[in-house]
C-alpha atoms as a PDB file:
ATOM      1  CA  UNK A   1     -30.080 126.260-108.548  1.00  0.00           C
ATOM      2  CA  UNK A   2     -27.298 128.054-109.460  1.00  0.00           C
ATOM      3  CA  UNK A   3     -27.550 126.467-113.069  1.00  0.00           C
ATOM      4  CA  UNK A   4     -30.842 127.728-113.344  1.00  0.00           C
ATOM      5  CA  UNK A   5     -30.035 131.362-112.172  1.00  0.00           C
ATOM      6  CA  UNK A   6     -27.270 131.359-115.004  1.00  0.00           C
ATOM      7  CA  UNK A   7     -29.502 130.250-117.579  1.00  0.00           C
ATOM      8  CA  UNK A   8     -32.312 132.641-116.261  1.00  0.00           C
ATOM      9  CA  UNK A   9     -29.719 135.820-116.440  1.00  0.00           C
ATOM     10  CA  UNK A  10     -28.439 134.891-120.521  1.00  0.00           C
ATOM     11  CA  UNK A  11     -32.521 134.157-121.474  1.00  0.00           C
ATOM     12  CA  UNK A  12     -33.607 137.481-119.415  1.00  0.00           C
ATOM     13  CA  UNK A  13     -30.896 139.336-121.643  1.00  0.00           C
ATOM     14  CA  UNK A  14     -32.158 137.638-124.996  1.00  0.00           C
ATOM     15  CA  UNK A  15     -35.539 138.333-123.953  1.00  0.00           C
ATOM     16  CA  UNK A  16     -34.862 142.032-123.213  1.00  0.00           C
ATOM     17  CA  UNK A  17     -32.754 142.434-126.737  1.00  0.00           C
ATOM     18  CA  UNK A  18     -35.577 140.973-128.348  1.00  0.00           C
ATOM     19  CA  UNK A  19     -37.456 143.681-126.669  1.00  0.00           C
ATOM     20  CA  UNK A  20     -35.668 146.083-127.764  1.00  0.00           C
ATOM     21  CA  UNK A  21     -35.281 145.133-131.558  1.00  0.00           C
ATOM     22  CA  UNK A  22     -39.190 144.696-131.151  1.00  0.00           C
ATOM     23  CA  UNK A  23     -39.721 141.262-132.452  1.00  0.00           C
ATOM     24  CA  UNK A  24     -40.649 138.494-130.667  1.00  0.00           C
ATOM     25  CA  UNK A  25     -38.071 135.104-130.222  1.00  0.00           C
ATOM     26  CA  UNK A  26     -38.522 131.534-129.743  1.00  0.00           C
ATOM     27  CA  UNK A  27     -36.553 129.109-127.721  1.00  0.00           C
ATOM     28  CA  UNK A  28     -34.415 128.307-131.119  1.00  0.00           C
ATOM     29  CA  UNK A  29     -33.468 131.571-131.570  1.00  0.00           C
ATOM     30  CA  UNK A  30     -32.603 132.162-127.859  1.00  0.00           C
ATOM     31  CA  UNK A  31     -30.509 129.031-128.062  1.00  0.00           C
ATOM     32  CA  UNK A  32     -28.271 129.824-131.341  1.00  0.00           C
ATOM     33  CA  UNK A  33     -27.947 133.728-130.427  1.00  0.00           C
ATOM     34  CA  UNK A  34     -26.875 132.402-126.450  1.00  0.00           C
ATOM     35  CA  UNK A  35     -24.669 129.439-127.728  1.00  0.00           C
ATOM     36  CA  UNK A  36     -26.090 127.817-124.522  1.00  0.00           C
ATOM     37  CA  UNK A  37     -26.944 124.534-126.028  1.00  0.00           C
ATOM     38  CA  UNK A  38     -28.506 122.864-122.908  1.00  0.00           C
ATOM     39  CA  UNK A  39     -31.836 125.067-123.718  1.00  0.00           C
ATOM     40  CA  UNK A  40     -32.528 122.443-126.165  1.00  0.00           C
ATOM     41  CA  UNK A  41     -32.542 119.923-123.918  1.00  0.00           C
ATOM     42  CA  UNK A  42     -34.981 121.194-121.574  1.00  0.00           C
ATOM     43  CA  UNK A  43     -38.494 119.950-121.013  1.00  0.00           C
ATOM     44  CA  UNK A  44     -41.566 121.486-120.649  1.00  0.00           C
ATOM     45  CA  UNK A  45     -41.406 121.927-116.745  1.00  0.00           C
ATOM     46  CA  UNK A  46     -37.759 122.493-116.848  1.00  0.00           C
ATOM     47  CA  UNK A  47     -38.759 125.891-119.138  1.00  0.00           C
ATOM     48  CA  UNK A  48     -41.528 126.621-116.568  1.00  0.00           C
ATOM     49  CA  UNK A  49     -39.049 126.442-113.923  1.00  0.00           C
ATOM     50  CA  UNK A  50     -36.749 129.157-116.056  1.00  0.00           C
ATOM     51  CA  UNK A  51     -39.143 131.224-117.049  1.00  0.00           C
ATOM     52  CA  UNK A  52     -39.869 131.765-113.702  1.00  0.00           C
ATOM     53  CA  UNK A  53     -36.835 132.856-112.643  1.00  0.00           C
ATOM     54  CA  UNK A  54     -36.122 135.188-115.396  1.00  0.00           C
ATOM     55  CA  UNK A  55     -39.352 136.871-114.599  1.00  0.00           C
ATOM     56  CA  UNK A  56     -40.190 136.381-110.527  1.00  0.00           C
ATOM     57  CA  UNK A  57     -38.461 140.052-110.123  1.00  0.00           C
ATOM     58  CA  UNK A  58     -40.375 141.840-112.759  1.00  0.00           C
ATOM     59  CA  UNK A  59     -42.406 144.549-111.246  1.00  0.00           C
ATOM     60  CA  UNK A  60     -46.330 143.216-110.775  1.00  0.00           C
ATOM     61  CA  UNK A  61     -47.411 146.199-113.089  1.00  0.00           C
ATOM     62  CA  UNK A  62     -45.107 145.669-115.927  1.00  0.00           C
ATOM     63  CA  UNK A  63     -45.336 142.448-118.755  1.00  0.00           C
ATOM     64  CA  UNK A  64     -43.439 139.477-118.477  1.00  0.00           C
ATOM     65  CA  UNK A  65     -40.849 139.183-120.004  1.00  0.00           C
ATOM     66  CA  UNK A  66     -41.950 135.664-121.364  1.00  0.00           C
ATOM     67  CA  UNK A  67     -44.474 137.230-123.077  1.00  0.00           C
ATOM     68  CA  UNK A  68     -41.995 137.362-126.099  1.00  0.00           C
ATOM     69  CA  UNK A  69     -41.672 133.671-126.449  1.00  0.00           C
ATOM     70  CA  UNK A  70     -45.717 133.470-125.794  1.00  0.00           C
ATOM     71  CA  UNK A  71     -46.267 136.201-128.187  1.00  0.00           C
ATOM     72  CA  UNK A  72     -45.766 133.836-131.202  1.00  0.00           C
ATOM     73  CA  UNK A  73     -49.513 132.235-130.474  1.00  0.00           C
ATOM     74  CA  UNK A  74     -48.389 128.915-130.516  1.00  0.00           C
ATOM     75  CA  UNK A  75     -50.621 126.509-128.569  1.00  0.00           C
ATOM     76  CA  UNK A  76     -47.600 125.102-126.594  1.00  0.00           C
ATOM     77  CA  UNK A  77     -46.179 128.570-126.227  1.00  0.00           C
ATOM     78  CA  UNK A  78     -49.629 130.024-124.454  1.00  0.00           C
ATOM     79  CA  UNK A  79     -49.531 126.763-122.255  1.00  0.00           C
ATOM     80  CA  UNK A  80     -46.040 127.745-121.062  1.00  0.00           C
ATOM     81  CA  UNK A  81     -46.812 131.468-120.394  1.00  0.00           C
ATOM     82  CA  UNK A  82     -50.315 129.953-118.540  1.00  0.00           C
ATOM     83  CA  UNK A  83     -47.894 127.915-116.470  1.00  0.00           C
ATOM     84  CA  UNK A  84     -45.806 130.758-115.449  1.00  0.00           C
ATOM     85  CA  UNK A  85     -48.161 133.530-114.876  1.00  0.00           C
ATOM     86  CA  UNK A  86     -49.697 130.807-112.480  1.00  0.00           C
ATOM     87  CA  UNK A  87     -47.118 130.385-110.516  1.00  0.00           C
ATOM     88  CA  UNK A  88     -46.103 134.276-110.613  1.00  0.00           C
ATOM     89  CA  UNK A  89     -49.808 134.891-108.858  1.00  0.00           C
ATOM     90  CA  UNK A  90     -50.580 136.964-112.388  1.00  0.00           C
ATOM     91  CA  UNK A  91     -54.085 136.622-113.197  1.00  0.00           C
ATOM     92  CA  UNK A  92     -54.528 135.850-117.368  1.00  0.00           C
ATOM     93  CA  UNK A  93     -58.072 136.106-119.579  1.00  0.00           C
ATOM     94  CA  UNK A  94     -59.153 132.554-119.500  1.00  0.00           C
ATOM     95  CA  UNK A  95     -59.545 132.195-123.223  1.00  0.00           C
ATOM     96  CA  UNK A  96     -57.075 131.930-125.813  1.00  0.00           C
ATOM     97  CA  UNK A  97     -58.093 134.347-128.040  1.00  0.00           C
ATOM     98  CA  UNK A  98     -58.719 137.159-125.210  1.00  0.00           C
ATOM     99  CA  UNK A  99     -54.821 136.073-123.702  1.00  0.00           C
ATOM    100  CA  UNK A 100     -53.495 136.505-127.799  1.00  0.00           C
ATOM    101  CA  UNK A 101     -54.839 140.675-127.169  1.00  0.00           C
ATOM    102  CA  UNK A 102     -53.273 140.884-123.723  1.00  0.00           C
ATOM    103  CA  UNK A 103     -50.024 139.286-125.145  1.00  0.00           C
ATOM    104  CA  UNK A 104     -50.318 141.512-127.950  1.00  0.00           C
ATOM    105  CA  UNK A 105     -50.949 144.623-125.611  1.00  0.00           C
ATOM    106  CA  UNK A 106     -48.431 143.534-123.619  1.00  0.00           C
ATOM    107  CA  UNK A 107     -45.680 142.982-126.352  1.00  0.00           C
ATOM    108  CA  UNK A 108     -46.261 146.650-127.490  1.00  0.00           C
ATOM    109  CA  UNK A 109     -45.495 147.805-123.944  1.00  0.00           C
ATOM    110  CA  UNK A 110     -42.383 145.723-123.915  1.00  0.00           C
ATOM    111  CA  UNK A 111     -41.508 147.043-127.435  1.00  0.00           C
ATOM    112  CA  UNK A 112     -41.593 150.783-126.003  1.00  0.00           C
ATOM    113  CA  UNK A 113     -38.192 152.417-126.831  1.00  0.00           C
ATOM    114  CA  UNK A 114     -35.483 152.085-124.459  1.00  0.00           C
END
């Protein structure tokens, strides 16, 4: 657990520099700008289980911040962001093309200046 909540606080702060250069990231990049080598190791429910964490305290009116890894469009990525919002309770279009718009809606909101 507390493993997880360290991992959760250095991938929150990638995701929110990320934010604030306004690109997007993958899990890659998140891994060689952290050093925190273990990210490659994780499997798909293990990253569920993260991305959780980093985002169970965001405010229910603001994006995830996970939306930057989803934000890609990547089949695998969308699965992972499904997964999360899930288990957040955060309702999501059920197509992939109408969730591509909301994560590019909410991307912009998350690119707002700081």
């Amino acid at each position: 657990m507390e493993k997880t909540r360290n991992l959760a606080l250095a991938v929150r702060g990638a995701l929110k520099k990320a934010a604030r250069e306004q690109r997007t990231t993958t899990w890659p990049e998140i891994q060689q700008k952290t050093g925190l080598h273990q990210l490659g190791r994780l499997g798909y429910e293990d990253k569920v289980e993260l991305l959780v964490t980093v985002d169970r305290d965001t405010a229910p009116d603001s994006p995830l911040w996970s939306t930057l890894l989803a934000a890609t469009g990547d089949a695998t990525a969308l699965r992972l962001h499904r997964d999360v919002a899930l288990r957040l309770g955060r309702p999501l279009p059920v197509s992939d093309v109408d969730l591509s718009h909301q994560l590019s809606a909410e991307r912009t909101q998350l690119h707002r200046p700081w």
